[in-house]
Protein backbone atom coordinates (compact mmCIF):
# COMPACT_ATOMS: atom_id res chain seq x y z
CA UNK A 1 5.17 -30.55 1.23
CA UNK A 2 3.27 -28.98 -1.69
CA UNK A 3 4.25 -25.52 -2.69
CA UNK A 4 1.68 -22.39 -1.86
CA UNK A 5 0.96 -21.19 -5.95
CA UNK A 6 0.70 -17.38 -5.69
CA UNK A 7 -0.06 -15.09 -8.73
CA UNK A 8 -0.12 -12.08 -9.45
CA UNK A 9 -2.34 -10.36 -12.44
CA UNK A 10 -0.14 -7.10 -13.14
CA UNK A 11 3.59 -6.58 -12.76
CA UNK A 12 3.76 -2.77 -12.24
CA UNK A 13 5.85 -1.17 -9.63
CA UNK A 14 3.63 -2.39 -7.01
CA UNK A 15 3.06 -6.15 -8.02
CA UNK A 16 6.63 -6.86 -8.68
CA UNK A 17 7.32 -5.09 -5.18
CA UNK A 18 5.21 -7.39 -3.68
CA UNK A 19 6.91 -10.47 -5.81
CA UNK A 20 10.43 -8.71 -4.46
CA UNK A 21 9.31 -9.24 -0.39
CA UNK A 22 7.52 -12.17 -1.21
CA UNK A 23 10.90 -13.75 -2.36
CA UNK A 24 13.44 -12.12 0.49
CA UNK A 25 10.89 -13.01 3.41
CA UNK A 26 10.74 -16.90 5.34
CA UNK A 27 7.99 -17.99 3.31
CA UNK A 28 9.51 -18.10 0.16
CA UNK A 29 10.76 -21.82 0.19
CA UNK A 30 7.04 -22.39 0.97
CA UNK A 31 5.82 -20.72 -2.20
CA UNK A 32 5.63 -20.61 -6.36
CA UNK A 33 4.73 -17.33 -7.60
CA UNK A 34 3.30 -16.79 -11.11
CA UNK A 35 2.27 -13.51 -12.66
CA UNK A 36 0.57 -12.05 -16.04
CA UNK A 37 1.14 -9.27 -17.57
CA UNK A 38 -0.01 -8.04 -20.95
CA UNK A 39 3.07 -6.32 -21.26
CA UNK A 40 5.17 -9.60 -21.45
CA UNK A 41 9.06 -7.95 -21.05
CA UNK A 42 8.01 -7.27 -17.69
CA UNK A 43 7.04 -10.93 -16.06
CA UNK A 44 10.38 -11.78 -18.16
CA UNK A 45 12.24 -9.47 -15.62
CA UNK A 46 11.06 -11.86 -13.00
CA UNK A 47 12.63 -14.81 -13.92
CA UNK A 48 15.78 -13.99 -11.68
CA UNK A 49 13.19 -14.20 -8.45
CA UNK A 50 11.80 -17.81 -9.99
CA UNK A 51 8.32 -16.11 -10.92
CA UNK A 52 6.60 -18.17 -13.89
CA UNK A 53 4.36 -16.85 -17.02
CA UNK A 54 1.13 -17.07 -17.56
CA UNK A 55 -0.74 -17.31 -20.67
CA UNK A 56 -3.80 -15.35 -19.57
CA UNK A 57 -5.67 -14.02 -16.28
CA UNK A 58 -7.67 -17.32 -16.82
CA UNK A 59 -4.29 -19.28 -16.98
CA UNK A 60 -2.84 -17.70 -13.42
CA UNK A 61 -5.82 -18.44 -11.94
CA UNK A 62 -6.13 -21.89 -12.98
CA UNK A 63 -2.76 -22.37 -11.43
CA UNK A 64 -3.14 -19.88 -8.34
CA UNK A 65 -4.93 -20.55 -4.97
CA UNK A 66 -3.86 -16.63 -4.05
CA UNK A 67 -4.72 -14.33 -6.75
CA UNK A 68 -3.30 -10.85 -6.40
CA UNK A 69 -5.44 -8.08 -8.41
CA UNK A 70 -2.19 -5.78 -9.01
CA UNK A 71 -3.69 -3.80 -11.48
CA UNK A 72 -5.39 -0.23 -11.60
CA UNK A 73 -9.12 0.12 -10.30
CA UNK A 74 -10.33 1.38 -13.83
CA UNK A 75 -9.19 -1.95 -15.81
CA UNK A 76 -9.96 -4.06 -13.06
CA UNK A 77 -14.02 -5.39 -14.28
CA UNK A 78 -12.36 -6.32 -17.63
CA UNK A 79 -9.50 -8.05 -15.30
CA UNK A 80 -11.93 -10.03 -13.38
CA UNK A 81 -14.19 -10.85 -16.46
CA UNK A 82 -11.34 -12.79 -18.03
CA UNK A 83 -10.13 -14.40 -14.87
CA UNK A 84 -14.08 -14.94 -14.13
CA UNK A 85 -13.68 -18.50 -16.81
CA UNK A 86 -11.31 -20.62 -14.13
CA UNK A 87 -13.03 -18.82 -10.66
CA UNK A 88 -13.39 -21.52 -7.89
CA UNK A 89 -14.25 -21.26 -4.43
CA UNK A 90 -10.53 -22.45 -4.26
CA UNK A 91 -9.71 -19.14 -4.95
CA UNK A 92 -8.38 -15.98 -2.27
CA UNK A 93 -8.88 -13.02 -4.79
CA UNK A 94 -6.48 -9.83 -3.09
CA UNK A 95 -7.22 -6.59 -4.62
CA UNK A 96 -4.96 -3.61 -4.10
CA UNK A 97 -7.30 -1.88 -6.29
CA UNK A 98 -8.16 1.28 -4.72
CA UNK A 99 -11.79 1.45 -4.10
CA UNK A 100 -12.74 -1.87 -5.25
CA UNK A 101 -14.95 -3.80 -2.66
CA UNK A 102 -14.86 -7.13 -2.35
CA UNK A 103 -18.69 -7.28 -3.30
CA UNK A 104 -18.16 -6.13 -7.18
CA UNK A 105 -15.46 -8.58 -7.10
CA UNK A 106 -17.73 -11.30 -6.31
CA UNK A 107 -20.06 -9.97 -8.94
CA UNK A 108 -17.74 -10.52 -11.59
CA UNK A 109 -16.07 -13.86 -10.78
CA UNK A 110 -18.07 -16.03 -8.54
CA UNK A 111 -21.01 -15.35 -5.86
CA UNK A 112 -18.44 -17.42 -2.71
CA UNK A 113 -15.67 -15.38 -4.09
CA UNK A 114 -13.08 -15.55 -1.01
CA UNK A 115 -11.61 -11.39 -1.19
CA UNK A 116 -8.74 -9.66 0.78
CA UNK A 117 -8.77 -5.96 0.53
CA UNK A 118 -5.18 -4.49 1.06
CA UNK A 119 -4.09 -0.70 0.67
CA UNK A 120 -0.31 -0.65 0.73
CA UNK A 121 1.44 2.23 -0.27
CA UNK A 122 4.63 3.13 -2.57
CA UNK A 123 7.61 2.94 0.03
CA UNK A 124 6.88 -0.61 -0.11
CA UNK A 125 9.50 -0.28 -3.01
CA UNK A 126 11.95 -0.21 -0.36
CA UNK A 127 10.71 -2.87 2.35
CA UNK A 128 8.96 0.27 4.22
CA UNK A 129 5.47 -0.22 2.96
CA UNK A 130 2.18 0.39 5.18
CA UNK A 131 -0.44 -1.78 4.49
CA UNK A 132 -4.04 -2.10 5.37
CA UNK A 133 -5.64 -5.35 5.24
CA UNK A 134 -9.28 -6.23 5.42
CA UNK A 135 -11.40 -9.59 4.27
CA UNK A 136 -14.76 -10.89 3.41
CA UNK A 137 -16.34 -13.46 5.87
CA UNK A 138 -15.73 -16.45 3.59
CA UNK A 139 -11.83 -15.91 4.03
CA UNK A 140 -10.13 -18.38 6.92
CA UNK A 141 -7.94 -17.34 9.68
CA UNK A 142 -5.28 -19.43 7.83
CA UNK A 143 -5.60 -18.09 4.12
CA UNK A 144 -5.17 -14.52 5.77
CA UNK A 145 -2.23 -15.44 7.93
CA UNK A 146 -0.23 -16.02 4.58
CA UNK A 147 -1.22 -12.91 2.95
CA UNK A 148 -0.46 -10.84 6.10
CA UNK A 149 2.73 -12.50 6.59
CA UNK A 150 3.13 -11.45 2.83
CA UNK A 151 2.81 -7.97 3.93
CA UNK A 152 4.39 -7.82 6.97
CA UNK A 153 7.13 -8.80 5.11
CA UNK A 154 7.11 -5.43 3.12
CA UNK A 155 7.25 -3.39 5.71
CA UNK A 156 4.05 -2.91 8.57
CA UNK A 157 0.80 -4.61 8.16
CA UNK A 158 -2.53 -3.59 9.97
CA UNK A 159 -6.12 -5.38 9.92
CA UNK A 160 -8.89 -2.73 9.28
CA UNK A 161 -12.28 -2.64 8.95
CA UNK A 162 -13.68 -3.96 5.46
CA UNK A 163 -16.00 -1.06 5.60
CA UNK A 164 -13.10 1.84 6.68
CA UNK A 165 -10.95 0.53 3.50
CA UNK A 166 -12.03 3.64 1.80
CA UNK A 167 -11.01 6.04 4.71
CA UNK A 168 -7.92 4.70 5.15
CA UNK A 169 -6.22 5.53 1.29
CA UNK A 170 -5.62 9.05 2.89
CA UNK A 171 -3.82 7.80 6.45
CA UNK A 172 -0.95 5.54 4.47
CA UNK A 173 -2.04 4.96 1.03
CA UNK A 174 -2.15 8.81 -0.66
CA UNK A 175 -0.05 10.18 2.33
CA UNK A 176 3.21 10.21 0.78
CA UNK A 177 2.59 12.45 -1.84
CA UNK A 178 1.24 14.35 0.66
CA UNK A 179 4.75 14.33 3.11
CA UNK A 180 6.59 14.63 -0.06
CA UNK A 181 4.73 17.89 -0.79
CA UNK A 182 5.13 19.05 2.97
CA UNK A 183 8.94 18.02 2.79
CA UNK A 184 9.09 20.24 -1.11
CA UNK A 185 8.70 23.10 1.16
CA UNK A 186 11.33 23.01 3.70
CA UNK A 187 13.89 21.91 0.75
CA UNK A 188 12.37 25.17 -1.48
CA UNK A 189 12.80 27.07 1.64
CA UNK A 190 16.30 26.09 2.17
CA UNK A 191 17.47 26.56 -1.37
CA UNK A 192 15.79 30.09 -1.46
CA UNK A 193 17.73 31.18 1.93
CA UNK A 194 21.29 29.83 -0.12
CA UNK A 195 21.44 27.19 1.24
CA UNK A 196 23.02 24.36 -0.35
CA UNK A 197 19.83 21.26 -1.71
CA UNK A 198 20.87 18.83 -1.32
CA UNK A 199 22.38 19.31 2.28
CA UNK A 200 18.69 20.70 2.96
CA UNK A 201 17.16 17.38 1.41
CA UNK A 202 19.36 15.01 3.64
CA UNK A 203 18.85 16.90 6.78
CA UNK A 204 15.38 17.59 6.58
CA UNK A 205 14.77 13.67 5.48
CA UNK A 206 16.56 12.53 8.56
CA UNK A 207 14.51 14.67 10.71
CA UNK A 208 11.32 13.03 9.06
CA UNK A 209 12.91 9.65 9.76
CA UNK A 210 13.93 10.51 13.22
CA UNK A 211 10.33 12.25 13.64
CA UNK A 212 8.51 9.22 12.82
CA UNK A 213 10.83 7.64 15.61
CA UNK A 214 9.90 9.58 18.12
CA UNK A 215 5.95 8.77 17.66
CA UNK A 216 6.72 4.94 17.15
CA UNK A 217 9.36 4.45 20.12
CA UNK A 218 9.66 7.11 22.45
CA UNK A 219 6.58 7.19 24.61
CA UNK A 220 5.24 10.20 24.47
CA UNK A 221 2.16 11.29 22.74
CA UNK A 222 2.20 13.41 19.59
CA UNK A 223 1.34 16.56 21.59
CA UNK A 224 4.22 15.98 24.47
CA UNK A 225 6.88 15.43 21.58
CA UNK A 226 5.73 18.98 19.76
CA UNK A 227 6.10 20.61 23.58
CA UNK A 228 9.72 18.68 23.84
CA UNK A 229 10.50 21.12 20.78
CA UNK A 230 8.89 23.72 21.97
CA UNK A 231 10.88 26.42 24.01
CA UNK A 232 9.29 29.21 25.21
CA UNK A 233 9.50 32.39 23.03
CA UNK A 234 12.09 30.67 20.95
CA UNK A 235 11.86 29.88 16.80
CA UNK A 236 10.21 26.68 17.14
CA UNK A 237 6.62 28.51 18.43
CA UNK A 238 7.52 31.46 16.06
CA UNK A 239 6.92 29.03 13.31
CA UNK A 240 4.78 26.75 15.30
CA UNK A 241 2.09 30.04 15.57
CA UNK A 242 2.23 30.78 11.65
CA UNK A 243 1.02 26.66 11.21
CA UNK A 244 -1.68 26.91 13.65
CA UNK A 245 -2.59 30.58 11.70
CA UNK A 246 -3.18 28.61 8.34
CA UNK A 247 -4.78 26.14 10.24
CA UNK A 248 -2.63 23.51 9.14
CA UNK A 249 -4.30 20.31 10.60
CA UNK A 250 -7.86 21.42 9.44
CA UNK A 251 -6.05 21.28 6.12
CA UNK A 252 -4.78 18.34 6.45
CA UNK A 253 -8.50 17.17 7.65
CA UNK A 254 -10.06 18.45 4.28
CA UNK A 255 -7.40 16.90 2.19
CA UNK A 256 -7.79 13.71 3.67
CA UNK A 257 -11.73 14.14 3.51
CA UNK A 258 -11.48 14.85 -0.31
CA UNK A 259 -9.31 11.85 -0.62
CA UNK A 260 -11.78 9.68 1.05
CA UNK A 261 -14.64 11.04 -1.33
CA UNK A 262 -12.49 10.63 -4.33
CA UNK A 263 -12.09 6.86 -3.26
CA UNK A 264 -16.17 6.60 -2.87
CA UNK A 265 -16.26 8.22 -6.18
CA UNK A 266 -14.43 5.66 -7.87
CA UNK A 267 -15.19 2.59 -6.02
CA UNK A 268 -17.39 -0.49 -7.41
């Protein structure tokens, strides 16, 4: 059985994550993986998880049925322009390009260009990525399995909208800045009440962990698991009433709204 030829144009943190579950999941004995890089130390790196050089973008995709667009959204037209030369309707272009749509990828490769859109996120790293997959209508049930599985492999995987790809940077792509900003609080509180940082950093990280938990495998909704806390006139609704004061989900709304326009902003 022929091997599945997957490349990947960029080898930042992100692409080589990808290469990283890509190699530890089931598929692997199934596929070759390629990459370019201009920066050639990095697809050198690579070479321990059996990942192959390319010449060019033109070269990977020449080689590539699955073409992964690793690269940032404001290099990604002169990207596509040099891959553009060895386009076929052979190819599955997936762009983790925030902001791209598949429709200006099409524009600068070929008209029947098959597109996956995916927003993942950085705790991919780690195997704990979120990803958000979408797809143009000329994509198959079977070339998305394969990129899904590739995803689900780094962590959770859900299918979206093509036209809510936008919306959704600010639910899992963006977001953990934003919990790492939320968690810089309780650690800067901590440290300025003497206590110790790094105790503060492991114990409020567990409760984030154990948190997320609760919402995934407990039961209850989000608004029965804040009441669990909750004990009347105790320090929980003390601190509880100061969050609703600063209306902290309305800020959370507008931060996620100026995310969203941000990514419409940007997008091709």
């Amino acid at each position: 059985m022929s091997k599945i030829n997957i490349g990947f144009i960029g080898a930042g943190n992100m692409g080589t994550a990808i290469m990283k579950g890509i190699s530890g999941c089931s598929l692997n004995d199934e596929i070759q993986l390629f990459a370019f890089d201009p920066d050639k130390t990095k697809v050198k790196s690579l070479a321990e998880l059996g990942v192959m050089g390319c010449e060019s973008e033109a070269d990977l995709v020449s080689r590539c049925t699955y073409v992964f667009l690793a690269v940032k959204p404001q290099i990604i037209e002169g990207v596509l322009e040099a891959a553009a030369a060895s386009a076929s309707s052979d190819n599955v272009f997936v762009s983790i390009a925030a902001g791209i749509s598949d429709e200006f990828i099409a524009s600068k490769t070929i008209p029947d260009a098959k597109v996956i859109l995916v927003m993942p996120n950085t705790p991919l790293l780690l195997g704990e990525g979120a990803s958000a997959l979408s797809r143009n209508d000329r994509v198959s049930d079977e070339e998305f399995e394969v990129v899904l599985s590739i995803f689900r492999a780094c962590g959770k995987a859900a299918v979206i909208s093509k036209d809510k790809m936008k919306e959704i940077i600010a639910v899992n792509g963006s977001s953990p800045a934003f919990i790492y900003l939320f968690a810089k609080g309780f650690i800067d509180y901590a440290e300025s009440a003497g206590i110790d940082a790094s105790a503060a950093s492991e114990l409020f990280t567990q409760s984030l962990i154990g948190s997320a938990k609760m919402i995934t495998d407990s039961g209850y909704t989000i608004d029965e698991l804040i009441k669990m806390v909750s004990s009347p006139g105790g320090t929980t609704l003390a601190g509880l009433d100061r969050l609703y004061e600063g209306n902290l989900t309305d800020t959370v709304k507008k931060c996620c709204e100026s995310c969203t326009k941000r990514a419409y902003e940007l997008s091709k």
